[in-house]
N, C-alpha and C. Protein backbone atom coordinates (compact mmCIF):
# COMPACT_ATOMS: atom_id res chain seq x y z
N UNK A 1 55.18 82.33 68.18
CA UNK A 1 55.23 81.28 67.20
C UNK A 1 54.01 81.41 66.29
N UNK A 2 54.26 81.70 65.16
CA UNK A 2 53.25 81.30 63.79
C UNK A 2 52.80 79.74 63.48
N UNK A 3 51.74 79.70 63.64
CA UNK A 3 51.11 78.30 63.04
C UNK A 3 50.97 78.29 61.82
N UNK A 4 50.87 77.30 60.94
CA UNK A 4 50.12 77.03 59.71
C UNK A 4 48.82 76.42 59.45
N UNK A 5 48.36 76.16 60.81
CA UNK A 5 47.07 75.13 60.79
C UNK A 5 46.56 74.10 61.26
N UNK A 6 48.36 73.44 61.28
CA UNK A 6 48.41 72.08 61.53
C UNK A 6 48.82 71.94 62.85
N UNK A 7 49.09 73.08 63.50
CA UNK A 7 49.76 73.24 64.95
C UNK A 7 51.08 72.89 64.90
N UNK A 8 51.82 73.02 63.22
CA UNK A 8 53.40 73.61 63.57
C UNK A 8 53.77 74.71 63.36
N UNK A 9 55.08 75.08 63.40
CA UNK A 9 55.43 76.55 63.41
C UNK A 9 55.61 76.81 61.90
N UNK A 10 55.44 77.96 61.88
CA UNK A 10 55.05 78.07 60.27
C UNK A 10 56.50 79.05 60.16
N UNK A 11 57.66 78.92 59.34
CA UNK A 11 58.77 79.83 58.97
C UNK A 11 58.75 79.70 56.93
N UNK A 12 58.47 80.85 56.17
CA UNK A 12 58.42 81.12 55.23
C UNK A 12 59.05 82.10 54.47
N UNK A 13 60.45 81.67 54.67
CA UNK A 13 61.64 82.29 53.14
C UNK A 13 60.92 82.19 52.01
N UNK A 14 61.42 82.99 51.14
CA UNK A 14 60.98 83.37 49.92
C UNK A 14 62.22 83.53 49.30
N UNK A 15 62.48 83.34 47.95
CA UNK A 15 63.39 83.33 47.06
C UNK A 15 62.28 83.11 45.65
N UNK A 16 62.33 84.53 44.66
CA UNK A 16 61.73 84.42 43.82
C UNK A 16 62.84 84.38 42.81
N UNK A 17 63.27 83.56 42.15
CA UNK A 17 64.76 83.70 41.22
C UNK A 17 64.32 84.10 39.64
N UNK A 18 64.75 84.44 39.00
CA UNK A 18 64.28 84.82 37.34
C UNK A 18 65.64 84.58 36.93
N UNK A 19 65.62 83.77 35.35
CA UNK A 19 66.98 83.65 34.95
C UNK A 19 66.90 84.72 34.03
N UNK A 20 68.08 85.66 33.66
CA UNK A 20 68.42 86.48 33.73
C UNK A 20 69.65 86.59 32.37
N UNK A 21 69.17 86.69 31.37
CA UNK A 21 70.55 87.62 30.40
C UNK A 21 71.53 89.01 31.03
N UNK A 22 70.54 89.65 31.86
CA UNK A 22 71.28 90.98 32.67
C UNK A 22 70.41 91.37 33.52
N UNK A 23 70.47 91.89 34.31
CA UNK A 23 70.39 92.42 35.51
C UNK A 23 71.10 93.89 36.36
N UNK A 24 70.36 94.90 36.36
CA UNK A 24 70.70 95.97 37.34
C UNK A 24 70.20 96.75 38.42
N UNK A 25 70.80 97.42 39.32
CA UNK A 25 69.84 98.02 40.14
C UNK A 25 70.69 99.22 40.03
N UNK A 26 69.76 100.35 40.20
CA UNK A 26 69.78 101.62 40.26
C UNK A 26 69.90 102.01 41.25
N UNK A 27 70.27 103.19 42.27
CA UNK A 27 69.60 103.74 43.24
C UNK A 27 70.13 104.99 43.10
N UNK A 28 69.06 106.46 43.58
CA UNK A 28 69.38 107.61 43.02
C UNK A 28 70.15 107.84 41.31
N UNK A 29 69.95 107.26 40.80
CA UNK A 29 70.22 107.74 39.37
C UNK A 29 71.32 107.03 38.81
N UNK A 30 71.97 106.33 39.88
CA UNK A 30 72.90 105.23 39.73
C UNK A 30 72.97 104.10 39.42
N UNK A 31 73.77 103.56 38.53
CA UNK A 31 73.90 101.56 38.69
C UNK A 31 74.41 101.43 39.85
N UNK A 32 73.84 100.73 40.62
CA UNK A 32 75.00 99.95 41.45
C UNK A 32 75.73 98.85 41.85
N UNK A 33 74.54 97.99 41.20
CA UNK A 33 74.96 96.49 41.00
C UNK A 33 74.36 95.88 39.25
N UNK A 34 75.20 95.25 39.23
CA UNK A 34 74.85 94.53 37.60
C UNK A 34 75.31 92.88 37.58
N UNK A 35 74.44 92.43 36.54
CA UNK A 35 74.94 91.20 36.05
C UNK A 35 75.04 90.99 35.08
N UNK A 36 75.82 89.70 34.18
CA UNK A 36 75.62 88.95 33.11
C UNK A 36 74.71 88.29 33.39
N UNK A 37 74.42 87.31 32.67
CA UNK A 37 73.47 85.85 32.60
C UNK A 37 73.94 85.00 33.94
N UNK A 38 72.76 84.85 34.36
CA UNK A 38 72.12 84.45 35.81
C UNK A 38 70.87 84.43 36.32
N UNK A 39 71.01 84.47 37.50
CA UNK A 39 70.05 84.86 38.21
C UNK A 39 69.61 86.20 38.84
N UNK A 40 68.21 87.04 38.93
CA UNK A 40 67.85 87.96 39.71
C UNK A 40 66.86 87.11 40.64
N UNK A 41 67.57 87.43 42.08
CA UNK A 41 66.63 87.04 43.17
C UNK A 41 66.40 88.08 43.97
N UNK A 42 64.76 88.11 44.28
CA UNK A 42 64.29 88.52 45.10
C UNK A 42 63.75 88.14 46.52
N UNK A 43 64.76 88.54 47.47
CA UNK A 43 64.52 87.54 49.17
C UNK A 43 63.74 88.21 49.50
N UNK A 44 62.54 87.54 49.69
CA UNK A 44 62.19 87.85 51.01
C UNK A 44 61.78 87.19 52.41
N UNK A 45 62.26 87.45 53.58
CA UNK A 45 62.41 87.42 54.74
C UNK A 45 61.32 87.79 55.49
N UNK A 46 61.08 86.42 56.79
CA UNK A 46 59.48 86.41 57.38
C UNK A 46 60.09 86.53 58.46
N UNK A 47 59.58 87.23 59.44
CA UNK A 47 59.62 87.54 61.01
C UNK A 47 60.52 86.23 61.51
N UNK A 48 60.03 84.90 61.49
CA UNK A 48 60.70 83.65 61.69
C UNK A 48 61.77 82.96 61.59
N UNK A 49 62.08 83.56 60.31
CA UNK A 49 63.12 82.63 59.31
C UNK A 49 64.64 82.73 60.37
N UNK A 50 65.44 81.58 60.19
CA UNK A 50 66.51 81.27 60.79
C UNK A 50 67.71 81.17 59.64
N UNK A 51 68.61 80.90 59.76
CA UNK A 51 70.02 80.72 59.56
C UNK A 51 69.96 79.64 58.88
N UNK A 52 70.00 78.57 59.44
CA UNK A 52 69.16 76.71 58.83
C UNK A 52 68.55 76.93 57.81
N UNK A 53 67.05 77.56 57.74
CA UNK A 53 66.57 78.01 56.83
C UNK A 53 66.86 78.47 55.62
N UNK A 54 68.12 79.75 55.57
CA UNK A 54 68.48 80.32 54.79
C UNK A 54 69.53 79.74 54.17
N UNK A 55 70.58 78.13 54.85
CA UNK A 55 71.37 77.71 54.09
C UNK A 55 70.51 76.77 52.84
N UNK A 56 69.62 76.33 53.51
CA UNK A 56 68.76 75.19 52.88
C UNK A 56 68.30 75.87 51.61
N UNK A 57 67.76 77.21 51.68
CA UNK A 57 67.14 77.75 50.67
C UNK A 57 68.27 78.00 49.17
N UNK A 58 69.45 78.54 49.86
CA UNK A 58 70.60 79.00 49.53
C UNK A 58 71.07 78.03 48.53
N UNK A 59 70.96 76.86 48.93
CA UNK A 59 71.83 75.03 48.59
C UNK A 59 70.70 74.70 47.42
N UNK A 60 69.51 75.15 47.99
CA UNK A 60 68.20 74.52 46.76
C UNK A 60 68.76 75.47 45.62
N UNK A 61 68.59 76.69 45.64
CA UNK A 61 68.48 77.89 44.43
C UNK A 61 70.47 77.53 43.73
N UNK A 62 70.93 77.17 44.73
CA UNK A 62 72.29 77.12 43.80
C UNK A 62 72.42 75.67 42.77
N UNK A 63 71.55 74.97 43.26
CA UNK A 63 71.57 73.81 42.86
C UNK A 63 70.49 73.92 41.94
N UNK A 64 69.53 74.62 41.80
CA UNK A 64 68.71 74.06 40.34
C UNK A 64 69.08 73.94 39.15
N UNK A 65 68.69 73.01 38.40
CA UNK A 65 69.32 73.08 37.10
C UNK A 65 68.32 73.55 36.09
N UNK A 66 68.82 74.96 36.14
CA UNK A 66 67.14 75.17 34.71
C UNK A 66 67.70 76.47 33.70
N UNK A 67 69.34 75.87 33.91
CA UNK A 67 69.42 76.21 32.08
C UNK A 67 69.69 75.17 31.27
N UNK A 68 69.76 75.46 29.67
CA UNK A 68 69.84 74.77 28.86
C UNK A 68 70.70 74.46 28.63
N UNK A 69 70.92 73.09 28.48
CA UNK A 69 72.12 72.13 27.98
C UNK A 69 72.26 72.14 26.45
N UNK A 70 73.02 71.33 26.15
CA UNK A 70 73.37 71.67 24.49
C UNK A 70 72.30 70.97 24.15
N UNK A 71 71.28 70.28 24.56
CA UNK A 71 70.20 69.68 23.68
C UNK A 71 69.29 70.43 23.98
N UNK A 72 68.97 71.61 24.44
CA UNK A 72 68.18 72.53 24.89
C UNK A 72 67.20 72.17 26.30
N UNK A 73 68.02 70.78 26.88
CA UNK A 73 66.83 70.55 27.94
C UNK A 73 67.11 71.54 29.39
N UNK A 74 66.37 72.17 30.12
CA UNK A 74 66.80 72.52 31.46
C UNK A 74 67.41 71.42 32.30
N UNK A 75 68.92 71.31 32.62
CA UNK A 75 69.75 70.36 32.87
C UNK A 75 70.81 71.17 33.54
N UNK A 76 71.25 72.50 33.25
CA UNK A 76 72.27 72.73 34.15
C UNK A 76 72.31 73.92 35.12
N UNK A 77 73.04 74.10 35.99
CA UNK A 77 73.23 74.56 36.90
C UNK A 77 73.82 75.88 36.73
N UNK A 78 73.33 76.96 37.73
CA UNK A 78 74.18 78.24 37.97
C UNK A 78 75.96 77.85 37.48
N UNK A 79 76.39 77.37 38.33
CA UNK A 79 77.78 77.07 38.42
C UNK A 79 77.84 76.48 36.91
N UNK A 80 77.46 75.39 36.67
CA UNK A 80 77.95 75.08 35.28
C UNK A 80 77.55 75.82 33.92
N UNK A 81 77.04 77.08 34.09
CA UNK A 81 77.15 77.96 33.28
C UNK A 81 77.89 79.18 33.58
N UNK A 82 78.26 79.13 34.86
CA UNK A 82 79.34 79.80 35.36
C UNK A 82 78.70 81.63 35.42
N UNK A 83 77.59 81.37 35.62
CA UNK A 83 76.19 82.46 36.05
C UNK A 83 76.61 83.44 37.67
N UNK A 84 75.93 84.48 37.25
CA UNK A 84 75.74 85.44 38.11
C UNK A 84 74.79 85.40 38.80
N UNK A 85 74.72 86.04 40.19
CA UNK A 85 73.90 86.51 41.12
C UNK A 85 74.02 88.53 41.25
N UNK A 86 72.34 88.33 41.16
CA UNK A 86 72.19 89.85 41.96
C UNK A 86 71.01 89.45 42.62
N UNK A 87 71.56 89.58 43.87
CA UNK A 87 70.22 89.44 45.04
C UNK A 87 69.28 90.74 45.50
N UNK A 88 68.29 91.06 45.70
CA UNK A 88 67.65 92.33 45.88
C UNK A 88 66.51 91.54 47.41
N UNK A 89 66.99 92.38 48.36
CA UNK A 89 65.68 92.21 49.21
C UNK A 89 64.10 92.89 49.03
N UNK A 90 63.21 92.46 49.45
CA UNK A 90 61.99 92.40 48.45
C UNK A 90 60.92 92.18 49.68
N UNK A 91 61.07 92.73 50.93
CA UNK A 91 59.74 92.97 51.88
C UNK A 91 58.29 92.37 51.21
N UNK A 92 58.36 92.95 50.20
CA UNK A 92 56.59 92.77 49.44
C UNK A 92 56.35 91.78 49.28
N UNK A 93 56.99 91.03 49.03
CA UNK A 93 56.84 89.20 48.94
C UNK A 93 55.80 88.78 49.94
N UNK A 94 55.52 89.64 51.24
CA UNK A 94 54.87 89.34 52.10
C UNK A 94 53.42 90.13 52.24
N UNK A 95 53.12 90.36 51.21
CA UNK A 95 52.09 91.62 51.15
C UNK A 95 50.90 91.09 51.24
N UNK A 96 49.48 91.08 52.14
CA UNK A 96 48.82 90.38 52.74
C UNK A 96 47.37 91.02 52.09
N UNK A 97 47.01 90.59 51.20
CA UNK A 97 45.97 91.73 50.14
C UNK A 97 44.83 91.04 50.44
N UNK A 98 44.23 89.91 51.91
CA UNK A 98 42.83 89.41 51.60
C UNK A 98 42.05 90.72 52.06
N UNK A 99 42.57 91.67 52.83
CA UNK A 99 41.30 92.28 53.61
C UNK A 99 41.23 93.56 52.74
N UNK A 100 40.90 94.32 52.14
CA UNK A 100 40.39 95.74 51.40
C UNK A 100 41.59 96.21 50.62
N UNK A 101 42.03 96.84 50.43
CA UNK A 101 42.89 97.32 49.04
C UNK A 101 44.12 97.71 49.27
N UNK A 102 44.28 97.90 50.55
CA UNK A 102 46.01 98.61 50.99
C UNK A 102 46.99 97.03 51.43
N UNK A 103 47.93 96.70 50.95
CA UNK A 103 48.15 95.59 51.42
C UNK A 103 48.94 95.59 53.43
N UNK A 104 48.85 94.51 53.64
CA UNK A 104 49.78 94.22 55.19
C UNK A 104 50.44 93.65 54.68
N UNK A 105 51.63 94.15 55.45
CA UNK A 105 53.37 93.55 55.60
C UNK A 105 53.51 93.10 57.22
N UNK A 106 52.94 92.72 57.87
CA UNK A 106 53.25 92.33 58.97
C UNK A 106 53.76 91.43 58.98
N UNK A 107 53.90 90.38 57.99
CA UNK A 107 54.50 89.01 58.76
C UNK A 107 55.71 89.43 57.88
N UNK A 108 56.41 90.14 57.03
CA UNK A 108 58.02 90.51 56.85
C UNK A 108 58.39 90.71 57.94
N UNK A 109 59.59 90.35 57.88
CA UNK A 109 60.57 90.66 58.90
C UNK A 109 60.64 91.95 59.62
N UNK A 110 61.33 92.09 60.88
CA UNK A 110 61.29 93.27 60.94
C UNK A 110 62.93 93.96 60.45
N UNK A 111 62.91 95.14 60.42
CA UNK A 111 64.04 95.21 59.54
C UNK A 111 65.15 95.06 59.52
N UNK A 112 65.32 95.20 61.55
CA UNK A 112 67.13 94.70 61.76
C UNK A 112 67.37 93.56 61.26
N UNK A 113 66.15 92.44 61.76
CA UNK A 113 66.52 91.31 61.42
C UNK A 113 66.43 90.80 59.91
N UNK A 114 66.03 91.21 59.57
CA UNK A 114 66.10 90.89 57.70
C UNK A 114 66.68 91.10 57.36
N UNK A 115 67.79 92.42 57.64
CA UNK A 115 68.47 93.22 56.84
C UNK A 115 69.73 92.14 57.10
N UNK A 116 69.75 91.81 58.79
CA UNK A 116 70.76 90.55 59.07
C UNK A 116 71.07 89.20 58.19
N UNK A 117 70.07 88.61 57.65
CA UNK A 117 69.49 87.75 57.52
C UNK A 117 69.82 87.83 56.23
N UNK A 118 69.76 88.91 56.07
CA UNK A 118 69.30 89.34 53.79
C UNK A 118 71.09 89.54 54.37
N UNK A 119 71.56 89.78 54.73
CA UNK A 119 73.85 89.54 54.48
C UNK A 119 74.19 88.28 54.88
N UNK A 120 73.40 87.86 55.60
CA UNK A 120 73.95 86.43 56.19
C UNK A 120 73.79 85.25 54.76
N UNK A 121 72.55 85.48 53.81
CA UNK A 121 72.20 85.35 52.67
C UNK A 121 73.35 85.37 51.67
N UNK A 122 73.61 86.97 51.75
CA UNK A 122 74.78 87.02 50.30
C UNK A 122 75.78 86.32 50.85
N UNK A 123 76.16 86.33 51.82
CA UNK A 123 77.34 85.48 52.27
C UNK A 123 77.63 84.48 52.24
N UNK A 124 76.29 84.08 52.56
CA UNK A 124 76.61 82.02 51.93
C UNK A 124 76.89 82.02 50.66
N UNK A 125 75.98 82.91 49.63
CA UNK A 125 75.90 82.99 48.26
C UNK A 125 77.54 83.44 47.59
N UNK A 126 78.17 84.11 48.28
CA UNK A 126 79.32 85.11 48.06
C UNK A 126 80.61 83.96 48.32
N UNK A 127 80.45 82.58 48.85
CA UNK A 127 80.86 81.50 49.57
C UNK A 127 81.27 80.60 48.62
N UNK A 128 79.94 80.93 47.26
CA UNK A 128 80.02 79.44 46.60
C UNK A 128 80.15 80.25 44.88
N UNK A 129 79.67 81.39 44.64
CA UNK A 129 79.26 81.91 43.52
C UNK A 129 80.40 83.24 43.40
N UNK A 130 81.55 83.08 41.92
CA UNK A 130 82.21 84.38 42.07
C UNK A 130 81.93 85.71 41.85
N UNK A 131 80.27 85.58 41.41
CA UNK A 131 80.14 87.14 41.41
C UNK A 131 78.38 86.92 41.64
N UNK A 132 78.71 87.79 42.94
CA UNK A 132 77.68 88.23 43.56
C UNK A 132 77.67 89.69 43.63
N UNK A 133 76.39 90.08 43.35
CA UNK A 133 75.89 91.48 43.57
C UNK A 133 74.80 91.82 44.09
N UNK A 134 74.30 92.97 44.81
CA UNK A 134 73.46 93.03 45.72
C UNK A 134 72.95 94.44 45.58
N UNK A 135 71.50 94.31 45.72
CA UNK A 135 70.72 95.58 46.05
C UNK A 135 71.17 96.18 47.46
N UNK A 136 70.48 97.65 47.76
CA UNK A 136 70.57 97.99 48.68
C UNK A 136 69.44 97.61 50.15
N UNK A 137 69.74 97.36 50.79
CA UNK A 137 68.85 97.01 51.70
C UNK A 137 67.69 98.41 52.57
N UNK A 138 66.96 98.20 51.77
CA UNK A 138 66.14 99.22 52.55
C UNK A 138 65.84 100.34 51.50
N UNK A 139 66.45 100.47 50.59
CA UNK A 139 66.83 101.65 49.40
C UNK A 139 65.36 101.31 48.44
N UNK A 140 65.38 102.81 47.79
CA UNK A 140 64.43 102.89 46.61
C UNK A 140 65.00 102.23 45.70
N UNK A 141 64.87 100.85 44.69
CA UNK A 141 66.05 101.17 44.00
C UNK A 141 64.56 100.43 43.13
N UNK A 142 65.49 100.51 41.58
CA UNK A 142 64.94 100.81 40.40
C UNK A 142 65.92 99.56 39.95
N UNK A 143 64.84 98.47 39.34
CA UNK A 143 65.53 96.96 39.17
C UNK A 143 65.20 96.74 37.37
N UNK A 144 66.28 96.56 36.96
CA UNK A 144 65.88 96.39 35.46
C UNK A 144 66.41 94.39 34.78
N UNK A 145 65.81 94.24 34.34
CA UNK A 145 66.22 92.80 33.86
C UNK A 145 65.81 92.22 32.04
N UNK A 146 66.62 91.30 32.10
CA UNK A 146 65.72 90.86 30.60
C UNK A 146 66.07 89.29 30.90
N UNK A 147 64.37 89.09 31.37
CA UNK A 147 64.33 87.95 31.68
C UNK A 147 64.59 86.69 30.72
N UNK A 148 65.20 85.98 30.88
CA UNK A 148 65.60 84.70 30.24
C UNK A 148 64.44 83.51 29.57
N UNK A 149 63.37 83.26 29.07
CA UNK A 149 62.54 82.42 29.03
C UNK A 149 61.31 83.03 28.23
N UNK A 150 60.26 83.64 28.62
CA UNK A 150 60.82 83.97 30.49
C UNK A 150 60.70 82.66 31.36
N UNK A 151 62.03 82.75 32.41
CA UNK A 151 62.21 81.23 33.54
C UNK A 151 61.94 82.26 34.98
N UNK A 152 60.98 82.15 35.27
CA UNK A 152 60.90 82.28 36.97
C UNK A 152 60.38 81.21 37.96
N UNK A 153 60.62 81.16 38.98
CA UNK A 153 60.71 80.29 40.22
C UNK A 153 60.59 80.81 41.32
N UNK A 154 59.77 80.00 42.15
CA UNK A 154 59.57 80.56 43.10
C UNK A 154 59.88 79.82 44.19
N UNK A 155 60.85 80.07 45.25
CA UNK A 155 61.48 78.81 45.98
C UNK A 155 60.41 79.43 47.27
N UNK A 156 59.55 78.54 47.95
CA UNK A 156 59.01 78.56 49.78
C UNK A 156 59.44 78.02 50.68
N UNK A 157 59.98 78.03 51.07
CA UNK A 157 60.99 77.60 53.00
C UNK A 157 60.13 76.62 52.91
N UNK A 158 58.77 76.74 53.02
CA UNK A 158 57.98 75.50 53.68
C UNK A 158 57.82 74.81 52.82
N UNK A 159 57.78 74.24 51.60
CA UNK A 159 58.23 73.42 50.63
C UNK A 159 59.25 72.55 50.14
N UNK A 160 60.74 73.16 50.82
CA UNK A 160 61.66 72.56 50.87
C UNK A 160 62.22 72.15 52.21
N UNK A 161 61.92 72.98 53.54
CA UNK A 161 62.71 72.59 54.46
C UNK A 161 61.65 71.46 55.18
C-alpha cells in the first residue's frame, strides 16, 4: 500500500486530455489510429489503480464540458459535439525527476497490469463514445495533434475519486 502522507492509500490515474481538431498515431511508418475533433488522451496507469477508479475517471473526462457553445462559452460536451477519442497509454506520466537527471518510473504500473487496465479503459470508453481509437500499448509510436485552444487538462484519480 502507497501512502500519501495522511496515512491513506494513495491510487493515482492520470488522464491528460487535449482537445483536439485531429489526432494520429504512427507506429513503424504507419497511421494507425486517427481522429477528427476530440479528444487526445494520454493514460497513465499507477501500480494501484483499480477498475472503480478507472470508471470514475472515464465518467469525469466524458462528461466535461469544454467545448464551445454557440456563444463561444466552454459549455459542451464530447458527446454533444459528437467528438472523437484516441487514447494513447503514456507510462511517463509517472516520471519521478526529484533525484539527479535520469527520471524513475517506478510507481507506473507494471505492464501486464496497465496494459489490462489501459483495455479495460477503451472499453468503457468504446461503451459510450462511437469512435474510439487507440495507440499501441507498449509500441514506439509517433503522436501527432493540432491542439484545439490550446485546451489541455489534466484529470488526477486523487482529485476526483
Amino acid at each position: 500500500m502507497k501512502e500519501d502522507g495522511s496515512g491513506t492509500e494513495r491510487k493515482d490515474m492520470r488522464f491528460v486530455i487535449q482537445r483536439v481538431r485531429h489526432a494520429s498515431v504512427t507506429i513503424d511508418g504507419s497511421v494507425t489510429a486517427q481522429i477528427g475533433g476530440g479528444y487526445l488522451v494520454l493514460v497513465g496507469i499507477e501500480g494501484e489503480d483499480t477498475r472503480e477508479i478507472a470508471d470514475k475517471m472515464v465518467k469525469k473526462m466524458l462528461n466535461l464540458r469544454i467545448f464551445q457553445d454557440e456563444n463561444g462559452k466552454t459549455n459542451l460536451s464530447l458527446s454533444d459535439v459528437k467528438g472523437e477519442l484516441l487514447m494513447v497509454s503514456q507510462f511517463t506520466l509517472y516520471a519521478d525527476c526529484r533525484k539527479g537527471n535520469r527520471p524513475s518510473f517506478i510507481r507506473a504500473g507494471a505492464p501486464e497490469m496497465a496494459e489490462e487496465m489501459y483495455e479495460y479503459i477503451l472499453s468503457a470508453c468504446r461503451e459510450q463514445v462511437p469512435q474510439v481509437q487507440a495507440g499501441q500499448f507498449g509500441a514506439d509510436m509517433k503522436v501527432e495533434l493540432l491542439n484545439d485552444g490550446p485546451f489541455t487538462i489534466l484529470l488526477d484519480s486523487r482529485e476526483i475519486c
